[in-house]
C-alpha atoms as a PDB file:
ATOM      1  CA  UNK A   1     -62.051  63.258  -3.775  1.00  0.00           C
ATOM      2  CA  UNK A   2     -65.157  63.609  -5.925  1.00  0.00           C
ATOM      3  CA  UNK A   3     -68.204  61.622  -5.070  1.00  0.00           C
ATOM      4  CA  UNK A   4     -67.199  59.616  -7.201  1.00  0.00           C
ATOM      5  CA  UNK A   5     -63.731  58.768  -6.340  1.00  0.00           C
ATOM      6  CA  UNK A   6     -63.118  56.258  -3.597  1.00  0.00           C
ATOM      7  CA  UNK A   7     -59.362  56.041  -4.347  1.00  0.00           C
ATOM      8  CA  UNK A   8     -58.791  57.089  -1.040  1.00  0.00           C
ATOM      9  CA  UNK A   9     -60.878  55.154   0.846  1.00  0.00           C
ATOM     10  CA  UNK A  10     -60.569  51.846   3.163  1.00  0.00           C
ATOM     11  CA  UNK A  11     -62.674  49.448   3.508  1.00  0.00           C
ATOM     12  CA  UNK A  12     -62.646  46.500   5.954  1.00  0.00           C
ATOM     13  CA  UNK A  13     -64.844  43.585   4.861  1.00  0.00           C
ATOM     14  CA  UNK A  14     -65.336  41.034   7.888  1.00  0.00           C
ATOM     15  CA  UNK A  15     -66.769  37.561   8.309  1.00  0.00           C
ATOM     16  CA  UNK A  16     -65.615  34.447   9.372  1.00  0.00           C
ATOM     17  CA  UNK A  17     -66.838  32.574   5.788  1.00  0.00           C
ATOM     18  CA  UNK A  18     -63.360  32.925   3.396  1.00  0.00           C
ATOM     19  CA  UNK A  19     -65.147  32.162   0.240  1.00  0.00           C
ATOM     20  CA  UNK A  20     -67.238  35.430   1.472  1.00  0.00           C
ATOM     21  CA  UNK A  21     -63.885  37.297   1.820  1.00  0.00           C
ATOM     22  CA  UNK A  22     -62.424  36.168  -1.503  1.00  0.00           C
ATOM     23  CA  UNK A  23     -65.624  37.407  -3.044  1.00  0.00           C
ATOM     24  CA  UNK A  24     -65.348  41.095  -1.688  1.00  0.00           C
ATOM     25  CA  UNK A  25     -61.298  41.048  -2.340  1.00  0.00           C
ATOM     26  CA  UNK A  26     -61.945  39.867  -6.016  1.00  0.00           C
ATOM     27  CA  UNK A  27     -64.845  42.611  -6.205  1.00  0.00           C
ATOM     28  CA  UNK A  28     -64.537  45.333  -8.936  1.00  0.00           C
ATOM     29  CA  UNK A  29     -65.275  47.757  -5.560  1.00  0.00           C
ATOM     30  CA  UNK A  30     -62.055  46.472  -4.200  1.00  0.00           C
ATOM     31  CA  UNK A  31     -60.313  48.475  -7.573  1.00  0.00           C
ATOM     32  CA  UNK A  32     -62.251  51.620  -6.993  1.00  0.00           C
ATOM     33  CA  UNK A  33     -60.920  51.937  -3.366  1.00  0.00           C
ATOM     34  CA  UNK A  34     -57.471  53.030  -2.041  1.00  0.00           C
ATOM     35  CA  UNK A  35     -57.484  50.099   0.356  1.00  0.00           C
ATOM     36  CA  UNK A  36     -59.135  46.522   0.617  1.00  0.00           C
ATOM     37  CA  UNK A  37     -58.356  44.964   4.151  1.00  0.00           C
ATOM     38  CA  UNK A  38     -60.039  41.774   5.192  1.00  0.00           C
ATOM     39  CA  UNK A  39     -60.211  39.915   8.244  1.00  0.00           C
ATOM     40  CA  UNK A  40     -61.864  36.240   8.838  1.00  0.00           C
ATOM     41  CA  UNK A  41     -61.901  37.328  12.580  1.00  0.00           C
ATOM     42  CA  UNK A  42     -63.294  39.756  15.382  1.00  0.00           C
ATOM     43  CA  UNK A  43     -60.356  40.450  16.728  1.00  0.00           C
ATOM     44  CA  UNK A  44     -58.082  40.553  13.944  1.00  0.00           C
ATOM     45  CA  UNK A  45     -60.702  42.802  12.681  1.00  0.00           C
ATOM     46  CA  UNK A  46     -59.755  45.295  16.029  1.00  0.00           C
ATOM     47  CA  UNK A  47     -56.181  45.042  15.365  1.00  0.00           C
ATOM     48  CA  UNK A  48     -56.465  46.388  11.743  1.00  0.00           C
ATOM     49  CA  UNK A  49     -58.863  49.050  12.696  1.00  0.00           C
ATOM     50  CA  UNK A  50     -56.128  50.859  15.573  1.00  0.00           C
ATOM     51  CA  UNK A  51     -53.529  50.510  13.189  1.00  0.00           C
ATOM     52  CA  UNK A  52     -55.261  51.423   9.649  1.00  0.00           C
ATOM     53  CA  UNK A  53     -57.560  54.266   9.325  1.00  0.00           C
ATOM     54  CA  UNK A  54     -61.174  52.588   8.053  1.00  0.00           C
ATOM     55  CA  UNK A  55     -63.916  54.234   5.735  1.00  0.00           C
ATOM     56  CA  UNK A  56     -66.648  51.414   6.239  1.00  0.00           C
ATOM     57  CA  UNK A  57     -66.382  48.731   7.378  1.00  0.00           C
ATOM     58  CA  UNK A  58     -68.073  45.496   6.123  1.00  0.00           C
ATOM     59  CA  UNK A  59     -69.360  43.254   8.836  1.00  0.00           C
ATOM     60  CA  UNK A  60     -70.729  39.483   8.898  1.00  0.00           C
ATOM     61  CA  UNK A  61     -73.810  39.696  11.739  1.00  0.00           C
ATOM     62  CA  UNK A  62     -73.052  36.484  13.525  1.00  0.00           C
ATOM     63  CA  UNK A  63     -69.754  35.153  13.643  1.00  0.00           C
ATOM     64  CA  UNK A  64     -67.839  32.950  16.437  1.00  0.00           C
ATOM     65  CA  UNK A  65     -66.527  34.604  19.600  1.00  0.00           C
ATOM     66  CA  UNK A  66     -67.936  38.125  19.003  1.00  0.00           C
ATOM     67  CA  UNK A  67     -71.216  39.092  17.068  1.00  0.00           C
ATOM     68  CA  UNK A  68     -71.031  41.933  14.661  1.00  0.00           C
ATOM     69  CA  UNK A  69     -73.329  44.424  17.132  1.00  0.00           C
ATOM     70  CA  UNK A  70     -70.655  43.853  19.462  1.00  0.00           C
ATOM     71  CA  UNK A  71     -67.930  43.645  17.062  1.00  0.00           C
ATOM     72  CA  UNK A  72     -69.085  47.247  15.902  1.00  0.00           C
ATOM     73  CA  UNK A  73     -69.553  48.640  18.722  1.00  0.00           C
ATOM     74  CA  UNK A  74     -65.481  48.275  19.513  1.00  0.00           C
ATOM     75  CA  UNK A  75     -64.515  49.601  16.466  1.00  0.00           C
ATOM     76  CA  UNK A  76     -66.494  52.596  17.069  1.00  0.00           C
ATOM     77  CA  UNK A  77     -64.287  52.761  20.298  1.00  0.00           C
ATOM     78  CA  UNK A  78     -61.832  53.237  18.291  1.00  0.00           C
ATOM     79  CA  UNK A  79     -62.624  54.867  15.463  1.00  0.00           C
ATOM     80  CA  UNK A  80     -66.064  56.900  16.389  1.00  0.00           C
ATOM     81  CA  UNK A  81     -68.731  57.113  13.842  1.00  0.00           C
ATOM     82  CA  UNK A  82     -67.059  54.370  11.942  1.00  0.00           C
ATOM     83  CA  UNK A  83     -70.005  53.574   8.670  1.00  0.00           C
ATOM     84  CA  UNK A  84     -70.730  49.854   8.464  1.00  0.00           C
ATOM     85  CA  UNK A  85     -73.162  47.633   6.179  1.00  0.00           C
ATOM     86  CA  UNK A  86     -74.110  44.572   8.179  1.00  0.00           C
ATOM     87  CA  UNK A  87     -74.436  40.889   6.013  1.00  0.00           C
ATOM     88  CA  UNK A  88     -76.623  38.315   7.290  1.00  0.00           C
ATOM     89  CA  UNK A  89     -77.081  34.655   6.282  1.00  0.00           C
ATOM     90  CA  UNK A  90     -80.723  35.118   8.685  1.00  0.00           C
ATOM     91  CA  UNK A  91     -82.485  38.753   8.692  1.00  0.00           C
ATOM     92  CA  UNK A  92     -83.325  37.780  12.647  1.00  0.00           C
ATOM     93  CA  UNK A  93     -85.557  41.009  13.592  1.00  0.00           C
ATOM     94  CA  UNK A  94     -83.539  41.805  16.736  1.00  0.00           C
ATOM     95  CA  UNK A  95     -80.157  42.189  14.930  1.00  0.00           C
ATOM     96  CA  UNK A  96     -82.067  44.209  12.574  1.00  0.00           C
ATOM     97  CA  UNK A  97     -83.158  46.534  15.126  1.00  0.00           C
ATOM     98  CA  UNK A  98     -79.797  47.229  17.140  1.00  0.00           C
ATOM     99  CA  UNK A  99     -78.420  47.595  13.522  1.00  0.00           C
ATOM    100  CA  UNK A 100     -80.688  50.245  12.774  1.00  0.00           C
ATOM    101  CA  UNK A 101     -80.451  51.844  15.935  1.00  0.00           C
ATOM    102  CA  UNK A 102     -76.350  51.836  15.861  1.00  0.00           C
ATOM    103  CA  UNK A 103     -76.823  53.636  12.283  1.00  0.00           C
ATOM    104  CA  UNK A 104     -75.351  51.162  10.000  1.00  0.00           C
ATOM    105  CA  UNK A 105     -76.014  52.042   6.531  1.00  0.00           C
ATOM    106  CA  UNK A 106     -77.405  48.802   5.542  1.00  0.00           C
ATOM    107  CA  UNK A 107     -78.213  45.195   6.566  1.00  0.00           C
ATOM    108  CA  UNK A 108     -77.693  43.094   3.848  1.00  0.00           C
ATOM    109  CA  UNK A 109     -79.459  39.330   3.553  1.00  0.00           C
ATOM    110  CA  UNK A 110     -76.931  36.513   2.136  1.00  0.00           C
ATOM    111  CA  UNK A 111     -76.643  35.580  -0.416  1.00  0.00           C
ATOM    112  CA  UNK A 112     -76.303  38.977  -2.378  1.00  0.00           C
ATOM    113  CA  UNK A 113     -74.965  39.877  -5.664  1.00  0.00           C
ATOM    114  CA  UNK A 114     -71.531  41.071  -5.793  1.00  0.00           C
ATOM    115  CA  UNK A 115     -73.062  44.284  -8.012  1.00  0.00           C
ATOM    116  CA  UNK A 116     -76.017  44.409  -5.383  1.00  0.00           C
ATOM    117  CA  UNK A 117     -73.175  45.079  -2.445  1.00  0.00           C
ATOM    118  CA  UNK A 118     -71.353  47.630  -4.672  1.00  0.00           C
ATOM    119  CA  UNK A 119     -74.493  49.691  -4.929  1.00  0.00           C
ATOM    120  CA  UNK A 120     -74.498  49.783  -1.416  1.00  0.00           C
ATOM    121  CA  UNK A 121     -70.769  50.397  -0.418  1.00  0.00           C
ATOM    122  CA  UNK A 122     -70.458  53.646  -3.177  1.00  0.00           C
ATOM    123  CA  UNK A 123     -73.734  54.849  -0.893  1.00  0.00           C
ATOM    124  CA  UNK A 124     -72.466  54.395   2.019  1.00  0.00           C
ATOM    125  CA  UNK A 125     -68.744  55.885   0.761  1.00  0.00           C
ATOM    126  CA  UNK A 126     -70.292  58.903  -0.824  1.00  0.00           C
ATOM    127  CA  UNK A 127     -72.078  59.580   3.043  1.00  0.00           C
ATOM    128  CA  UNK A 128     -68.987  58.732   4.666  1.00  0.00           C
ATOM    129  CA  UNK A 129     -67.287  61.635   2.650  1.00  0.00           C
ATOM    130  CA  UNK A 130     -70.134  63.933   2.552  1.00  0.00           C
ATOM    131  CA  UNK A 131     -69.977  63.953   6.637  1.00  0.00           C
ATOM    132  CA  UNK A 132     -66.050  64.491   6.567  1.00  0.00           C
ATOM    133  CA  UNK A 133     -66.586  67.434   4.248  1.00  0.00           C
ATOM    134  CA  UNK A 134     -69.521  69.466   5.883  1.00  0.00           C
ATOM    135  CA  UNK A 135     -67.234  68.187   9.762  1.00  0.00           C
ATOM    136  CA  UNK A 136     -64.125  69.877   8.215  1.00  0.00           C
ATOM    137  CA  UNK A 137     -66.348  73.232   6.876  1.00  0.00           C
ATOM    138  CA  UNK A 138     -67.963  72.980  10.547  1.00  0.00           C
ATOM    139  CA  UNK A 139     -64.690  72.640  12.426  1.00  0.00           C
ATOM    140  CA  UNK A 140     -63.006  75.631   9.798  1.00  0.00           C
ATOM    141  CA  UNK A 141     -65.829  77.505  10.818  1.00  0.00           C
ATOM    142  CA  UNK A 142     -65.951  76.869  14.730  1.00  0.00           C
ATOM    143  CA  UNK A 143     -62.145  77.477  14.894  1.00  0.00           C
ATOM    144  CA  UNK A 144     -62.814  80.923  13.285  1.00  0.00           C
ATOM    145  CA  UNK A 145     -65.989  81.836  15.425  1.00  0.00           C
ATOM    146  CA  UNK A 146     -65.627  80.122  18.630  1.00  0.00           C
ATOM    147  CA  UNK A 147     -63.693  79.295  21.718  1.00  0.00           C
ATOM    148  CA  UNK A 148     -64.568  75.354  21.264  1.00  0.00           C
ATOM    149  CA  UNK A 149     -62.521  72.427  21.558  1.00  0.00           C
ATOM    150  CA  UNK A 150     -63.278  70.976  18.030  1.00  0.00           C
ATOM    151  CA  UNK A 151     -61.113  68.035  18.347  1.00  0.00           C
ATOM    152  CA  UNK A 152     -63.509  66.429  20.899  1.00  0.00           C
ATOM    153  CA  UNK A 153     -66.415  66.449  18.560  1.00  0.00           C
ATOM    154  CA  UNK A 154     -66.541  63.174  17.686  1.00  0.00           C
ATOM    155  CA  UNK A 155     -66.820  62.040  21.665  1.00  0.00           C
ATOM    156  CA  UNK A 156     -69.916  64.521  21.752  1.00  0.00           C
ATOM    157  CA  UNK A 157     -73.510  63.450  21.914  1.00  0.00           C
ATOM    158  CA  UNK A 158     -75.506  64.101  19.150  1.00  0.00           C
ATOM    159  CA  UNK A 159     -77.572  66.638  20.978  1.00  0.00           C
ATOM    160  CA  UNK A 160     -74.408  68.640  21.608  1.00  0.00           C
ATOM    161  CA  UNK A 161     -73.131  68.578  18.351  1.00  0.00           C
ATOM    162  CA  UNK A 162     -76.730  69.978  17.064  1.00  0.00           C
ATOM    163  CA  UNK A 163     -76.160  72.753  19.148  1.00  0.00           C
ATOM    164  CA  UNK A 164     -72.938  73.367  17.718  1.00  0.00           C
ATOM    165  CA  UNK A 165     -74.182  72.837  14.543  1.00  0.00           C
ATOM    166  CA  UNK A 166     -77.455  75.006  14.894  1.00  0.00           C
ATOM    167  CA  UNK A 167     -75.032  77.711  16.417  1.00  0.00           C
ATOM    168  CA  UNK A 168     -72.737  77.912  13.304  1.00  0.00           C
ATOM    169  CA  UNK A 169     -75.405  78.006  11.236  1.00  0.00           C
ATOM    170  CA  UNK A 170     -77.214  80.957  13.265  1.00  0.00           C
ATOM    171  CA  UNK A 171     -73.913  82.925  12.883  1.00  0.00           C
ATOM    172  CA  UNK A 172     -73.301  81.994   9.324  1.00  0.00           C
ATOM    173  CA  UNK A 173     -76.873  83.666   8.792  1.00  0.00           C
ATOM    174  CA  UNK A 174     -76.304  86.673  11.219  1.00  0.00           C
ATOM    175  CA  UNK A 175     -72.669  87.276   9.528  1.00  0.00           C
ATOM    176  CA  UNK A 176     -74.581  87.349   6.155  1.00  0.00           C
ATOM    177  CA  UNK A 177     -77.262  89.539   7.076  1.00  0.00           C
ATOM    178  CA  UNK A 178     -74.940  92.028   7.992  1.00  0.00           C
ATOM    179  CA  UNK A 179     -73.113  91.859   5.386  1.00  0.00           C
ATOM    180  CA  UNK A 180     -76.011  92.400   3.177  1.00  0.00           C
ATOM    181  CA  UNK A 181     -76.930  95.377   5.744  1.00  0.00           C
ATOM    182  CA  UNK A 182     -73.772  96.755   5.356  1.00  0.00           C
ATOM    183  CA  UNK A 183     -73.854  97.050   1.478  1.00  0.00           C
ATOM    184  CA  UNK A 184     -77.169  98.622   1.531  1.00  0.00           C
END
């Protein structure tokens, strides 16, 4: 996949609002991905996400029986790291906040133009597959150079996988160095 080329991607667009939902299905975005899935509830929304795998997700901030910060925050049980762009029909400071601090890639104020959102979901796509590339040249390269577990990487605090990632780096530039030594 280019950066370009979302053909295999998946998106899950949430909210409880179905003209909202027939608006994102009937988006030109929905033709550029792989997958459009849609769900007009929380927990519908869980049951697609542990049996499809999900690029971004596409949440509504306040919906009934589950808010979207908490909503999100089971996906990413599931699926760790999962990308999301929040909507909101209020920009309420708070939700703004926790958004920010659970690293969604953007909280979007209703109403919004169709081509507005669009913007925002190739962004957040071309991240989402940016971070799967340089994860699979990391977990090549820790496989080749290391004794770790890769496969629990995702699980890891951020901290930890800085150290693995400043580690791989530090060998990537000793390797070279030596190289260049060598041919001298």
């Amino acid at each position: 996949m280019s950066s370009n080329d979302f053909s295999d991607s998946t998106i899950l667009f949430v909210d409880d609002e179905q003209d909202i939902l027939e608006l994102m299905q009937a988006s030109p975005i929905s033709e550029e991905v792989g997958k459009t899935l849609i769900a007009d509830h929380p927990l519908k929304a869980i049951e697609i996400v542990k049996n499809n795998p999900v690029d971004l997700v596409i949440l509504d901030i306040s919906m009934p029986h589950m808010d979207g910060l908490t909503l999100l925050k089971e996906l990413r049980k599931i699926t760790p790291g999962l990308a999301c762009i929040y909507l909101s029909g209020h920009g309420d400071k708070r939700y703004v906040q926790e958004a920010l601090r659970l690293g969604v890639y953007e909280f979007l104020d209703k109403p919004f133009g169709v081509e507005f959102l669009q913007v925002h979901i190739r962004k957040a796509l071309e991240s989402v597959y940016y971070e799967r590339l340089l994860k699979d040249i990391l977990e090549l390269f820790v496989q080749e150079n290391t004794s770790l577990d890769f496969s629990r990487y995702e699980q890891l605090p951020h901290t930890e996988k800085d150290k693995i990632i400043r580690a791989a780096l530090a060998t990537a530039k000793l390797k070279i160095a030596n190289k260049k030594a060598r041919a001298l």
